[in-house]
C-alpha atoms as a PDB file:
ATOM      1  CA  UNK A   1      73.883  89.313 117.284  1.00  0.00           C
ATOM      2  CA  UNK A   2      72.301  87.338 114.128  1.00  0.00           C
ATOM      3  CA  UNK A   3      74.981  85.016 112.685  1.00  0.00           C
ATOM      4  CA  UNK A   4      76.340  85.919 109.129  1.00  0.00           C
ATOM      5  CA  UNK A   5      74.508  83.485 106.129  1.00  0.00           C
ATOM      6  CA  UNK A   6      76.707  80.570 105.491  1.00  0.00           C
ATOM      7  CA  UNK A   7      77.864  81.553 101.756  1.00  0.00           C
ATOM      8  CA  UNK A   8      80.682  79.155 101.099  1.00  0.00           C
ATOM      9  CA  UNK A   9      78.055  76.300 102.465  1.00  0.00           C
ATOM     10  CA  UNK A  10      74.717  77.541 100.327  1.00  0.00           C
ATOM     11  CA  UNK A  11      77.945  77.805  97.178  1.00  0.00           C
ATOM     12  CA  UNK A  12      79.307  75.040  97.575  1.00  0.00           C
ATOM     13  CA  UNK A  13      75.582  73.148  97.955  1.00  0.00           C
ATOM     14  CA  UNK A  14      74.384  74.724  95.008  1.00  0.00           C
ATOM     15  CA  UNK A  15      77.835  73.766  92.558  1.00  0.00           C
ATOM     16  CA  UNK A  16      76.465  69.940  94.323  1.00  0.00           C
ATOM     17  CA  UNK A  17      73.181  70.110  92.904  1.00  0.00           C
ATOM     18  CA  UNK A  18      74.283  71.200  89.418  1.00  0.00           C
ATOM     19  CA  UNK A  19      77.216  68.832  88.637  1.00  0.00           C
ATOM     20  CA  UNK A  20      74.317  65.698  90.790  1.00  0.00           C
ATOM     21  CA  UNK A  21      77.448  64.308  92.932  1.00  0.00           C
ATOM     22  CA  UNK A  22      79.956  65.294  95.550  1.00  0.00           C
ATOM     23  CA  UNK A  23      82.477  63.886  94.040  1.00  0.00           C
ATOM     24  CA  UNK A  24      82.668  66.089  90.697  1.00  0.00           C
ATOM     25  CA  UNK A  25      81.669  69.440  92.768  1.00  0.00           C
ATOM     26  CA  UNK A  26      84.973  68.745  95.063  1.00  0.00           C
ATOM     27  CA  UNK A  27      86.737  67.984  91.890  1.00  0.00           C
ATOM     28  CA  UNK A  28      85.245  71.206  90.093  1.00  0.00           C
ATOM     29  CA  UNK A  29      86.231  73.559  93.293  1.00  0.00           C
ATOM     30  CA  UNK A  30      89.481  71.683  93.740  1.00  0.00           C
ATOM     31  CA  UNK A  31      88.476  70.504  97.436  1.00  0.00           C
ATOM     32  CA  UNK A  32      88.471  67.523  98.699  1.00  0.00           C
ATOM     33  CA  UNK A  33      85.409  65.322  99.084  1.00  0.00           C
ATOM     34  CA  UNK A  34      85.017  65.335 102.451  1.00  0.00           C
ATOM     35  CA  UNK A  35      85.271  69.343 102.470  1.00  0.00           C
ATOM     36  CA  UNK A  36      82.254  69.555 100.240  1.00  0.00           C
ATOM     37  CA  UNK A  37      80.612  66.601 102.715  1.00  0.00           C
ATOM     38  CA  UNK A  38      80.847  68.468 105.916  1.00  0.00           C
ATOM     39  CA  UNK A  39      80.131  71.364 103.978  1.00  0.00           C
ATOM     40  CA  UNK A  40      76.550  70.071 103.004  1.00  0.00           C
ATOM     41  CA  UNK A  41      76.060  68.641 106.342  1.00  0.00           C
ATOM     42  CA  UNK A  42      76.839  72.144 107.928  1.00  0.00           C
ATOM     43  CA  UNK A  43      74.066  73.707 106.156  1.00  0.00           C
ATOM     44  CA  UNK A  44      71.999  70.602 107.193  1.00  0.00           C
ATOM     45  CA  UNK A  45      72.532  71.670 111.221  1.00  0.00           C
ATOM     46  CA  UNK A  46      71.709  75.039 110.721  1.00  0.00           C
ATOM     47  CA  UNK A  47      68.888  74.769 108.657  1.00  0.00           C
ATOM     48  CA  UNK A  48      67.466  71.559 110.856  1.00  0.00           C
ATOM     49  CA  UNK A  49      66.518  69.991 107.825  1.00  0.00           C
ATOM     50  CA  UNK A  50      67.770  67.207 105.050  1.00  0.00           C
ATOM     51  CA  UNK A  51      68.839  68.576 101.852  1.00  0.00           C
ATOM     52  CA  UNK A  52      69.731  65.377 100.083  1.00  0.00           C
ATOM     53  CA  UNK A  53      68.624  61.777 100.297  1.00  0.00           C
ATOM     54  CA  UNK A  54      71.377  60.156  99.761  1.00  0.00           C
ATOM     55  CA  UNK A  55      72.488  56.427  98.643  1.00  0.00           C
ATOM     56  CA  UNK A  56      75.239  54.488  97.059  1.00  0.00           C
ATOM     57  CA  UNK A  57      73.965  54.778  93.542  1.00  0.00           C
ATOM     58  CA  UNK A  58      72.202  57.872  93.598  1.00  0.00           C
ATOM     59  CA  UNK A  59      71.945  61.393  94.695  1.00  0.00           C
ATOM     60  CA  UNK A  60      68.530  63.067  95.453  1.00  0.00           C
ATOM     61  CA  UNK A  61      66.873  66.186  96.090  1.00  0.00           C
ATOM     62  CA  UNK A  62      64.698  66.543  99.265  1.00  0.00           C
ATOM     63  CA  UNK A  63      61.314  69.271  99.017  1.00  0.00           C
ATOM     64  CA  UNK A  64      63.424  71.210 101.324  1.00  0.00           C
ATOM     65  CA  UNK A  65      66.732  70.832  99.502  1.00  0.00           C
ATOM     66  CA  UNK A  66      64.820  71.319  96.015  1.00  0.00           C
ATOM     67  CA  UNK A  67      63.126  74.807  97.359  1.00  0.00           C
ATOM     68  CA  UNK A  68      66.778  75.741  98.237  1.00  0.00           C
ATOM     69  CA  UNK A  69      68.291  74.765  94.977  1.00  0.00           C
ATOM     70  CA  UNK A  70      67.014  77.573  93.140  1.00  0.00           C
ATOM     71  CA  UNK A  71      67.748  80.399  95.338  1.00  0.00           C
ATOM     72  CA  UNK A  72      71.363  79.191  96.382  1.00  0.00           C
ATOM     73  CA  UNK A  73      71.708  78.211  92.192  1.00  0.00           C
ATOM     74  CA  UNK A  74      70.920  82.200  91.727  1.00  0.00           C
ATOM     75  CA  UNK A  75      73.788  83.423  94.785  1.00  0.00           C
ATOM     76  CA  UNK A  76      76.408  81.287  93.472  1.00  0.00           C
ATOM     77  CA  UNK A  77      75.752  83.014  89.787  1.00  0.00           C
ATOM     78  CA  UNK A  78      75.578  86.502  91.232  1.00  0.00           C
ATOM     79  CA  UNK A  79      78.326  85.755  93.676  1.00  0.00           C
ATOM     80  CA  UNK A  80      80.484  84.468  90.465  1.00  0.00           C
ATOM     81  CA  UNK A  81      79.525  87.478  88.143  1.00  0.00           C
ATOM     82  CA  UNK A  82      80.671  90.134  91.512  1.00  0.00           C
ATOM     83  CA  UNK A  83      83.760  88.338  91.525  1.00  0.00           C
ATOM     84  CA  UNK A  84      84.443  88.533  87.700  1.00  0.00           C
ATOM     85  CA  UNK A  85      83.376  92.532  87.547  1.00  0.00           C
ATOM     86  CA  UNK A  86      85.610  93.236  90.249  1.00  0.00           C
ATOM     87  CA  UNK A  87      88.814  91.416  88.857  1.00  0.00           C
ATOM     88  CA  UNK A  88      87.637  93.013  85.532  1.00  0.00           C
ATOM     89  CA  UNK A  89      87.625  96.517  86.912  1.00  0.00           C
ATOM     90  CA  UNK A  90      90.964  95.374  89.002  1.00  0.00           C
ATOM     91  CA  UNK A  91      93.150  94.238  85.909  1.00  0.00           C
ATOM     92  CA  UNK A  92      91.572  97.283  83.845  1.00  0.00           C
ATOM     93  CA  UNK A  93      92.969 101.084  84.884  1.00  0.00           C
ATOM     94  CA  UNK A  94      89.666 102.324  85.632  1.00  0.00           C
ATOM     95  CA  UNK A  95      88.062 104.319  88.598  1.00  0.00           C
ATOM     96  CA  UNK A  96      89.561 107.192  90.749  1.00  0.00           C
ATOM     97  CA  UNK A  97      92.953 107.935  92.099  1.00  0.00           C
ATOM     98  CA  UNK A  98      93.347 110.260  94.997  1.00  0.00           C
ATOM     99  CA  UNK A  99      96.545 112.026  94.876  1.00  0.00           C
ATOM    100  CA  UNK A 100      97.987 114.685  97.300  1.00  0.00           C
ATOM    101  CA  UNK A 101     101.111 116.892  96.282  1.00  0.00           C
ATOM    102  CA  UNK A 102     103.467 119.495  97.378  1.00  0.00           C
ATOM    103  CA  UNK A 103     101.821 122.561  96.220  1.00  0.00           C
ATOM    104  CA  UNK A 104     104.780 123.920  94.196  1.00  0.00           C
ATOM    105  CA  UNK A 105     106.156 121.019  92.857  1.00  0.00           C
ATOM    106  CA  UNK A 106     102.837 119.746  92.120  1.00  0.00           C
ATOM    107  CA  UNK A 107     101.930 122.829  89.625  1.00  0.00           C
ATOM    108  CA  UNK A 108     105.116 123.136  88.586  1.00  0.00           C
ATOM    109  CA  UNK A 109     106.094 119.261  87.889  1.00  0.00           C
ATOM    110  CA  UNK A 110     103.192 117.136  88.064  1.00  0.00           C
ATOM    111  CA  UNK A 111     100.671 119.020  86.922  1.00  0.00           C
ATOM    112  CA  UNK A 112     102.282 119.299  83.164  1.00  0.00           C
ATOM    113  CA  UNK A 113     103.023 115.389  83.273  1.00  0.00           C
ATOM    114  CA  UNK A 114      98.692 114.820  83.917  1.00  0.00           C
ATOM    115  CA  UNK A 115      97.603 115.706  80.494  1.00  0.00           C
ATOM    116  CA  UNK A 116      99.624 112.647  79.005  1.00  0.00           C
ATOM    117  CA  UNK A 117      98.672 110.434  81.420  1.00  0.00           C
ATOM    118  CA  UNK A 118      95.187 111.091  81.066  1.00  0.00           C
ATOM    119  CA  UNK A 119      95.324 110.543  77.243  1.00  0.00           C
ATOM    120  CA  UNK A 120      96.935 107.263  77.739  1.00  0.00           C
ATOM    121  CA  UNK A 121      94.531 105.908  80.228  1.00  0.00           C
ATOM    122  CA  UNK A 122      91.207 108.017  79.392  1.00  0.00           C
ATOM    123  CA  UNK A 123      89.039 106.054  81.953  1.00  0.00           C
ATOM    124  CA  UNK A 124      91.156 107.198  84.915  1.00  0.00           C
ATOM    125  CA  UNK A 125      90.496 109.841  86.657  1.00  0.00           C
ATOM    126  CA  UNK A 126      92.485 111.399  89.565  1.00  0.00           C
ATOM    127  CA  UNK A 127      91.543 113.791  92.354  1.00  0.00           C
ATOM    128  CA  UNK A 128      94.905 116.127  92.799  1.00  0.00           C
ATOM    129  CA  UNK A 129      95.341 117.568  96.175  1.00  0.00           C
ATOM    130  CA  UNK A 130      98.033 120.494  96.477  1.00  0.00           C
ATOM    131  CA  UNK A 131      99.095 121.206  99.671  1.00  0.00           C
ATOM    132  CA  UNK A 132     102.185 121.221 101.482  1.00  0.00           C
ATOM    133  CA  UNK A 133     101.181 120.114 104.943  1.00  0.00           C
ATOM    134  CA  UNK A 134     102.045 116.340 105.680  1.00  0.00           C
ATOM    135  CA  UNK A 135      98.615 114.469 104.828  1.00  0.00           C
ATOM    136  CA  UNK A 136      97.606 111.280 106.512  1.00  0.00           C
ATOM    137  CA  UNK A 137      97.107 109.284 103.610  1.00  0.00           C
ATOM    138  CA  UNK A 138      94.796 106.104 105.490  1.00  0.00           C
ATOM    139  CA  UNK A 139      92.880 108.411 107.568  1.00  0.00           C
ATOM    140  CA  UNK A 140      91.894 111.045 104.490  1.00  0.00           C
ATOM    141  CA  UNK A 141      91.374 108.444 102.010  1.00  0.00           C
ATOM    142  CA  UNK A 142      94.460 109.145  99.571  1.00  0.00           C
ATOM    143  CA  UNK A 143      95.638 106.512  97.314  1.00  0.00           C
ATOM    144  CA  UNK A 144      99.148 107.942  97.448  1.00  0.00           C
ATOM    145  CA  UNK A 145     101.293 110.732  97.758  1.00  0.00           C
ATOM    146  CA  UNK A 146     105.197 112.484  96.627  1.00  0.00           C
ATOM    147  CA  UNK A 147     106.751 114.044 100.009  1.00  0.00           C
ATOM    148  CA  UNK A 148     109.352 115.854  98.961  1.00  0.00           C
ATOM    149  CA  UNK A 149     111.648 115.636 102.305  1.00  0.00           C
ATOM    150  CA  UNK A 150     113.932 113.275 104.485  1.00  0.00           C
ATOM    151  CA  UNK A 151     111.348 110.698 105.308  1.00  0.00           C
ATOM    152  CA  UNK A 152     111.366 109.169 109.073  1.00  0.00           C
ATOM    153  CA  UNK A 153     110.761 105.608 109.394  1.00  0.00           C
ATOM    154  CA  UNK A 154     106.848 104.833 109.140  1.00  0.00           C
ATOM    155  CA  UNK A 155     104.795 102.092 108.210  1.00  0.00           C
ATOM    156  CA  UNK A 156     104.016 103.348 105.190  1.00  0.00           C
ATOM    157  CA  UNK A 157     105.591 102.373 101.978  1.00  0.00           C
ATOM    158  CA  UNK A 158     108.261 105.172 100.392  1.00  0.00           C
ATOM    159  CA  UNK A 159     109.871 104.793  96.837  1.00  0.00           C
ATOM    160  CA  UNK A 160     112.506 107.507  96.665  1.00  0.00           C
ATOM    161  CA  UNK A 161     112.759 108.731  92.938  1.00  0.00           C
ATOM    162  CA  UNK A 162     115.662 111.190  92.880  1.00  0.00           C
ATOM    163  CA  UNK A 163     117.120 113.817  95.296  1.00  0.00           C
ATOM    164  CA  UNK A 164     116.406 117.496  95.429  1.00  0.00           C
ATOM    165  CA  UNK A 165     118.873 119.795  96.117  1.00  0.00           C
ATOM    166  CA  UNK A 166     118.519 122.940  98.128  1.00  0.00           C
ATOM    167  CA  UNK A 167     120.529 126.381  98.024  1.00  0.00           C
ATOM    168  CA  UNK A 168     120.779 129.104 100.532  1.00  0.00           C
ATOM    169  CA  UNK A 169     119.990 131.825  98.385  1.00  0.00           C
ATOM    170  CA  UNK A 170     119.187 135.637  98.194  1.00  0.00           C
ATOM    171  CA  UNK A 171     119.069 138.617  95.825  1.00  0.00           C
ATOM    172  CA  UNK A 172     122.376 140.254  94.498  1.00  0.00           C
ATOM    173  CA  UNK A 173     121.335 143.308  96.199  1.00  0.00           C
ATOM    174  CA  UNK A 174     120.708 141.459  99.432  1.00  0.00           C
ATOM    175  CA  UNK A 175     124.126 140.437  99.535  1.00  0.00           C
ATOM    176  CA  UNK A 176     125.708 143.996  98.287  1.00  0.00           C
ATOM    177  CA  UNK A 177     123.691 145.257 101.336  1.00  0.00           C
ATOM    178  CA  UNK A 178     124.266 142.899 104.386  1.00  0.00           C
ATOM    179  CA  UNK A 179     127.379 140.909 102.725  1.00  0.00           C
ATOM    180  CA  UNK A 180     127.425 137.037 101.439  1.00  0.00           C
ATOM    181  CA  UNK A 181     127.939 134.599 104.410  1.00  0.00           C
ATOM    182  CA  UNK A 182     130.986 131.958 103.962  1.00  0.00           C
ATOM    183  CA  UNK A 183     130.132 129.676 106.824  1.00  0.00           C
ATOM    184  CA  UNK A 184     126.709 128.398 108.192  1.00  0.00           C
ATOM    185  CA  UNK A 185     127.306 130.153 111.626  1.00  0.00           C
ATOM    186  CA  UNK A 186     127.391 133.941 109.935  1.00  0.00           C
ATOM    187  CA  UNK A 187     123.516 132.862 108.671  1.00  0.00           C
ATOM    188  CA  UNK A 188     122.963 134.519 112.241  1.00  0.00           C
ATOM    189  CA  UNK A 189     123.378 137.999 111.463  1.00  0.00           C
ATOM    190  CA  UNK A 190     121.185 137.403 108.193  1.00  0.00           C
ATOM    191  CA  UNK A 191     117.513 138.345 107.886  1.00  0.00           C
ATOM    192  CA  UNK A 192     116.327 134.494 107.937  1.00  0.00           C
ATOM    193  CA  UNK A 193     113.108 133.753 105.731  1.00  0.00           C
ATOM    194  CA  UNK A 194     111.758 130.476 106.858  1.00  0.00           C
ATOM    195  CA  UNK A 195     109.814 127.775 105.714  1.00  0.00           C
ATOM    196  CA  UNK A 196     107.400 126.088 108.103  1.00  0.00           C
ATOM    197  CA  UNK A 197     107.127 122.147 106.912  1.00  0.00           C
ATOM    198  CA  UNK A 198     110.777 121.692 106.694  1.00  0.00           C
ATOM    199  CA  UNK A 199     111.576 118.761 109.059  1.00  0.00           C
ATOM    200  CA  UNK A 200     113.300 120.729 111.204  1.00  0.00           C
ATOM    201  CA  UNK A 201     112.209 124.127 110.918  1.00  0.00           C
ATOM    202  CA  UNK A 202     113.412 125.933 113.913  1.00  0.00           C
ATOM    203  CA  UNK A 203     117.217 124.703 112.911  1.00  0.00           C
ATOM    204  CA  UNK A 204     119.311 124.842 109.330  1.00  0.00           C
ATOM    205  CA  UNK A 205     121.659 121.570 109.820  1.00  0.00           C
ATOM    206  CA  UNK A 206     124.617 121.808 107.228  1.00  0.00           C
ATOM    207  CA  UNK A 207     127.495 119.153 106.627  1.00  0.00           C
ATOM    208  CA  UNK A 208     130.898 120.020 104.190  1.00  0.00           C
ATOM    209  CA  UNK A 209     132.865 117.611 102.867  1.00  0.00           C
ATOM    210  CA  UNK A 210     135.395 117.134 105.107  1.00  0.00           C
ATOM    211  CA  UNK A 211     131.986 115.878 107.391  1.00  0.00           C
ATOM    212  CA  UNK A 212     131.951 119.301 109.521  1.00  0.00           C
ATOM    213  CA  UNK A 213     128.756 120.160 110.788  1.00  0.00           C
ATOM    214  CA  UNK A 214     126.823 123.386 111.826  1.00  0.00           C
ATOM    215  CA  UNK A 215     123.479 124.106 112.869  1.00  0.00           C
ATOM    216  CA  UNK A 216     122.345 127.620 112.755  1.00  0.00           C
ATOM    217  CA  UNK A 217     118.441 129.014 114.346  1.00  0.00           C
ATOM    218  CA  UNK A 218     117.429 131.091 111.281  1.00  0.00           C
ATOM    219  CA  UNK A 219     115.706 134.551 112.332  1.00  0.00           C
ATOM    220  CA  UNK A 220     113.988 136.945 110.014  1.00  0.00           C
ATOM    221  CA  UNK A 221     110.863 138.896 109.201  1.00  0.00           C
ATOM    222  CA  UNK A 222     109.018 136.111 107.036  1.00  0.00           C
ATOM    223  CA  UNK A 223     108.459 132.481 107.592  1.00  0.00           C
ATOM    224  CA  UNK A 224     105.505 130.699 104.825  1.00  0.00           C
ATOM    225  CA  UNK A 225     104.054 127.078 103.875  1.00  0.00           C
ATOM    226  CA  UNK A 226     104.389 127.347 100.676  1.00  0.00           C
ATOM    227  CA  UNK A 227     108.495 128.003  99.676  1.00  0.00           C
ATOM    228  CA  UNK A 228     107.566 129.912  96.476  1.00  0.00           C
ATOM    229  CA  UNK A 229     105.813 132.554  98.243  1.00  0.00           C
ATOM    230  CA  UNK A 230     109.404 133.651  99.900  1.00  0.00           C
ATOM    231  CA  UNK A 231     110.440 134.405  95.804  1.00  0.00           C
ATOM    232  CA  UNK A 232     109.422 138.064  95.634  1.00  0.00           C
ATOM    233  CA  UNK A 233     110.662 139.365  98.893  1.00  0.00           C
ATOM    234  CA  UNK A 234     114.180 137.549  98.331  1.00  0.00           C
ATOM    235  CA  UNK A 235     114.299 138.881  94.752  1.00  0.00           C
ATOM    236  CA  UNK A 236     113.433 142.694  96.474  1.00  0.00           C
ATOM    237  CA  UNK A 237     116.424 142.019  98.392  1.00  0.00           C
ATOM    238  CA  UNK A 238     115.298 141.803 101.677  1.00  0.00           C
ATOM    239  CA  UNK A 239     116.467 138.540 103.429  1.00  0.00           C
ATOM    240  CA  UNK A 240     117.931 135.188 102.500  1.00  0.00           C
ATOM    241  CA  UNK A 241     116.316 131.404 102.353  1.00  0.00           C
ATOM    242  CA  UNK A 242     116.672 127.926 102.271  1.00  0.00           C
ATOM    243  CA  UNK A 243     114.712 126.905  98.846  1.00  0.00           C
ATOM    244  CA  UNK A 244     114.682 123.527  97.075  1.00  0.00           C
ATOM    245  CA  UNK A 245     116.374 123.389  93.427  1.00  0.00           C
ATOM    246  CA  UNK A 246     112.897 123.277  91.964  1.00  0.00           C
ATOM    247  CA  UNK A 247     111.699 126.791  93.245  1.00  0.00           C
ATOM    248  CA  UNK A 248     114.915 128.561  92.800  1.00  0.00           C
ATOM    249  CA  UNK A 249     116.077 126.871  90.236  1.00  0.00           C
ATOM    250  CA  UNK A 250     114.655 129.608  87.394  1.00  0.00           C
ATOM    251  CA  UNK A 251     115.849 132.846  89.526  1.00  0.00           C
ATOM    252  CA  UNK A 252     119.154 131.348  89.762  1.00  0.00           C
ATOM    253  CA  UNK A 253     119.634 130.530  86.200  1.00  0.00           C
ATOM    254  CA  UNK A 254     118.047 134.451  85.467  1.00  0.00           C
ATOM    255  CA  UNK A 255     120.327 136.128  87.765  1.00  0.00           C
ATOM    256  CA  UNK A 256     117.728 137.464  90.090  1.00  0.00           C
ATOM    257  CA  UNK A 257     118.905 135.586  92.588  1.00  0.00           C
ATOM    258  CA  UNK A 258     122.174 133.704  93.831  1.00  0.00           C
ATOM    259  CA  UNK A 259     123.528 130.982  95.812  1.00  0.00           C
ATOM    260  CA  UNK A 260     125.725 130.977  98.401  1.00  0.00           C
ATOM    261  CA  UNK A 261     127.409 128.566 101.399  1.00  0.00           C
ATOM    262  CA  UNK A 262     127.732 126.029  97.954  1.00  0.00           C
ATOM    263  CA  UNK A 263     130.708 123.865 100.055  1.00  0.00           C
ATOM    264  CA  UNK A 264     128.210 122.690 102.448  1.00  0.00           C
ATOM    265  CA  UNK A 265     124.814 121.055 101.906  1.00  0.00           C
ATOM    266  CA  UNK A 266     121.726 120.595 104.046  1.00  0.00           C
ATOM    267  CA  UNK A 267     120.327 116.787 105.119  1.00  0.00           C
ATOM    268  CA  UNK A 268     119.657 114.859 101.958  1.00  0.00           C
ATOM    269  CA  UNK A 269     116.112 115.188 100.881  1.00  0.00           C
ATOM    270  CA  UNK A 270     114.608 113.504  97.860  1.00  0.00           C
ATOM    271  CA  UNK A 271     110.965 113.224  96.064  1.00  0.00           C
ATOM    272  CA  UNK A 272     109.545 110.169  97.027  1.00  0.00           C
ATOM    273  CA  UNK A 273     106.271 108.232  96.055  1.00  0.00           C
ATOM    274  CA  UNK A 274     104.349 107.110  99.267  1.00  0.00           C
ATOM    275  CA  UNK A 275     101.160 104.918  99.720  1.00  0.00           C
ATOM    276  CA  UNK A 276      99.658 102.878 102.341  1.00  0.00           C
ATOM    277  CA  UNK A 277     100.666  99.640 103.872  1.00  0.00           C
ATOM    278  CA  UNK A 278      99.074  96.637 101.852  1.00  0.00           C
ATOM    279  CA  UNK A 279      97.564  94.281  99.839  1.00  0.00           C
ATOM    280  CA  UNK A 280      98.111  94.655  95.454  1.00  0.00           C
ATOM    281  CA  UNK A 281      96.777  97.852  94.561  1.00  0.00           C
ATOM    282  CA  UNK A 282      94.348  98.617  91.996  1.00  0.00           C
ATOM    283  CA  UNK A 283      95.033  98.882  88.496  1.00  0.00           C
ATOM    284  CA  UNK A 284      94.295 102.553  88.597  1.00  0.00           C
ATOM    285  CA  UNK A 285      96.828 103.861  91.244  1.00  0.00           C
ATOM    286  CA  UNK A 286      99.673 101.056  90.111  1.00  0.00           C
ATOM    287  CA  UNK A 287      99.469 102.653  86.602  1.00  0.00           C
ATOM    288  CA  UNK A 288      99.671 106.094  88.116  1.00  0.00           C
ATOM    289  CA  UNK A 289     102.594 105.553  89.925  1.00  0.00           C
ATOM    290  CA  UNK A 290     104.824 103.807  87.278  1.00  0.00           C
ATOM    291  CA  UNK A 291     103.738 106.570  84.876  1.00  0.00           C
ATOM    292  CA  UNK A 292     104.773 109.069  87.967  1.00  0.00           C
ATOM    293  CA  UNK A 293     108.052 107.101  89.125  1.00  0.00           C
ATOM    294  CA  UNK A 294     109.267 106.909  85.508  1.00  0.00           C
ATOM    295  CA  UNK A 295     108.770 110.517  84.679  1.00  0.00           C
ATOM    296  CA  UNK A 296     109.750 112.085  87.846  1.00  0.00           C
ATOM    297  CA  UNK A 297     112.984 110.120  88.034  1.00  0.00           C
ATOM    298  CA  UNK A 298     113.900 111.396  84.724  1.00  0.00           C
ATOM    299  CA  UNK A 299     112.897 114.951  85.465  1.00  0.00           C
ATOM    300  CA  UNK A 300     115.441 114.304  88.135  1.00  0.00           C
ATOM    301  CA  UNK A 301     118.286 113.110  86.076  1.00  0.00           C
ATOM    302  CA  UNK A 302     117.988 116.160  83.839  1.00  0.00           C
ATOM    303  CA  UNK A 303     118.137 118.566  86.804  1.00  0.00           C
ATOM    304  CA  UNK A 304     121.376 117.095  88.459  1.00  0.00           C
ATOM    305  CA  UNK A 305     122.698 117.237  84.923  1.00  0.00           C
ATOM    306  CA  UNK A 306     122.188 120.875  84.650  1.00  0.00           C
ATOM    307  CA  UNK A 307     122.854 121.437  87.943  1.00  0.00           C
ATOM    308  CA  UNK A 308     126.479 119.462  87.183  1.00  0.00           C
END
């Protein structure tokens, strides 16, 4: 297998010939002399030929080192102006941001946050992927994602904004019909519509405050990926759900539908902003996310608030 070019030799050669001495191009790069020496010399070996006659008092091109001059002179300037485009582009928000997002919460909450964004940084653009299957973010090329759940440990980086609360809900008439249940364990005789990217969807865990616990293997007619589809058969009245604050949170406040089993809560699940393991980010997706974390931790203030 050909070796790789010797860049940081045919660089560090060509920064030589412009400043005429070894001594100022080791100053210039901030190495030391003998760095830029055996540096010089390395390209020397491979090339099997003398680049600089060299004395005490003075510093001279060879035919072979003069013929290289010139191109290595032109891939140190293009090497410098690649570096200075990209740390441009870097330090500017600029470019693409892919984005993936709970389907519900993403065209219910995110989506009405994009429009300010995008005025505020008008040469970013972002690629919004609703869906609420778990994505892998390095293996589909996402930039970053909000998981709205009780996140295992992963190597992946998670910034947990606020926490969501969920309700055990169902229509009025639901509960006229087959009675309201007062303890996790009655959720048995209930008709059970479930939701299939809940961590554990086969099982409802609950807690109370006196640190009780119940776990109860939901049954029922309808189970969905996407929670707000459940909405119009609970609001016909004809079974009974586990739904996150932000789904619910409108047929709650209408009437249309009601909460019960309020003493005891399910694991604590939050919105969180994930994105790859890392080096710094670019400007584009670090801008993003401080514009998401800021306005999606509010939006989650104001809920508990109303909620309290």
């Amino acid at each position: 297998m050909p070796k790789l070019p010797d860049f940081e030799a045919l660089a560090i050669f060509a920064k030589v010939v412009e400043l005429r001495s070894f001594a100022a191009a080791a100053t210039e790069l901030t190495l030391s002399k003998a760095t830029v020496s055996k540096a010089v010399s390395r390209l020397e070996d491979r090339l099997g030929a003398r680049l600089f006659n060299r004395t005490s008092r003075r510093l001279a091109l060879t035919d072979a080192g003069r013929t290289l001059a010139v191109k290595a002179a032109q891939l140190l300037a293009d090497g410098e102006a690649l570096e200075n485009e990209a740390l441009a582009q870097s330090a500017t928000p600029r470019g693409l941001v892919r984005l993936a997002v709970p389907m519900t919460y993403g065209t219910n909450t995110v989506a009405h946050l994009l429009p300010e964004f995008l005025a505020k940084y008008p040469e970013v653009s972002i690629d919004l992927s609703l869906s609420d299957a778990t994505v892998d973010l390095i293996g589909e090329g996402f930039d970053a994602a909000i998981r709205i759940a009780t996140l295992p440990d992963s190597s992946l980086i998670a910034r947990r904004l606020c926490p969501v609360k969920r309700h055990i809900v169902a229509a009025p008439s639901y509960f006229a019909k087959y009675g309201r249940p007062t303890h996790p364990m009655h959720l048995a005789d209930h008709k059970c519509f479930g939701y299939t990217y809940l961590s554990t969807p086969g099982v409802w865990h609950f807690t109370n405050a006196a640190g009780e616990q119940a776990s109860v293997r939901p049954a029922g007619p309808l189970r969905v990926n996407n929670g707000e589809a459940l909405l119009p058969a609970l609001i016909a009245g004809l079974g009974i759900s586990d739904l996150p604050d932000f789904i619910v949170g409108d047929a709650l406040a209408s009437g249309a539908l009601e909460a019960v089993l309020q003493d005891w809560s399910q694991s604590s699940s939050g919105v969180y902003l994930v994105t790859p393991p890392g080096g710094p980010r670019p400007a584009r997706v670090e801008v993003l996310l401080e514009f998401l974390a800021d306005k999606l931790a509010a939006t989650g203030k104001r809920a508990r608030k109303t909620s309290g």
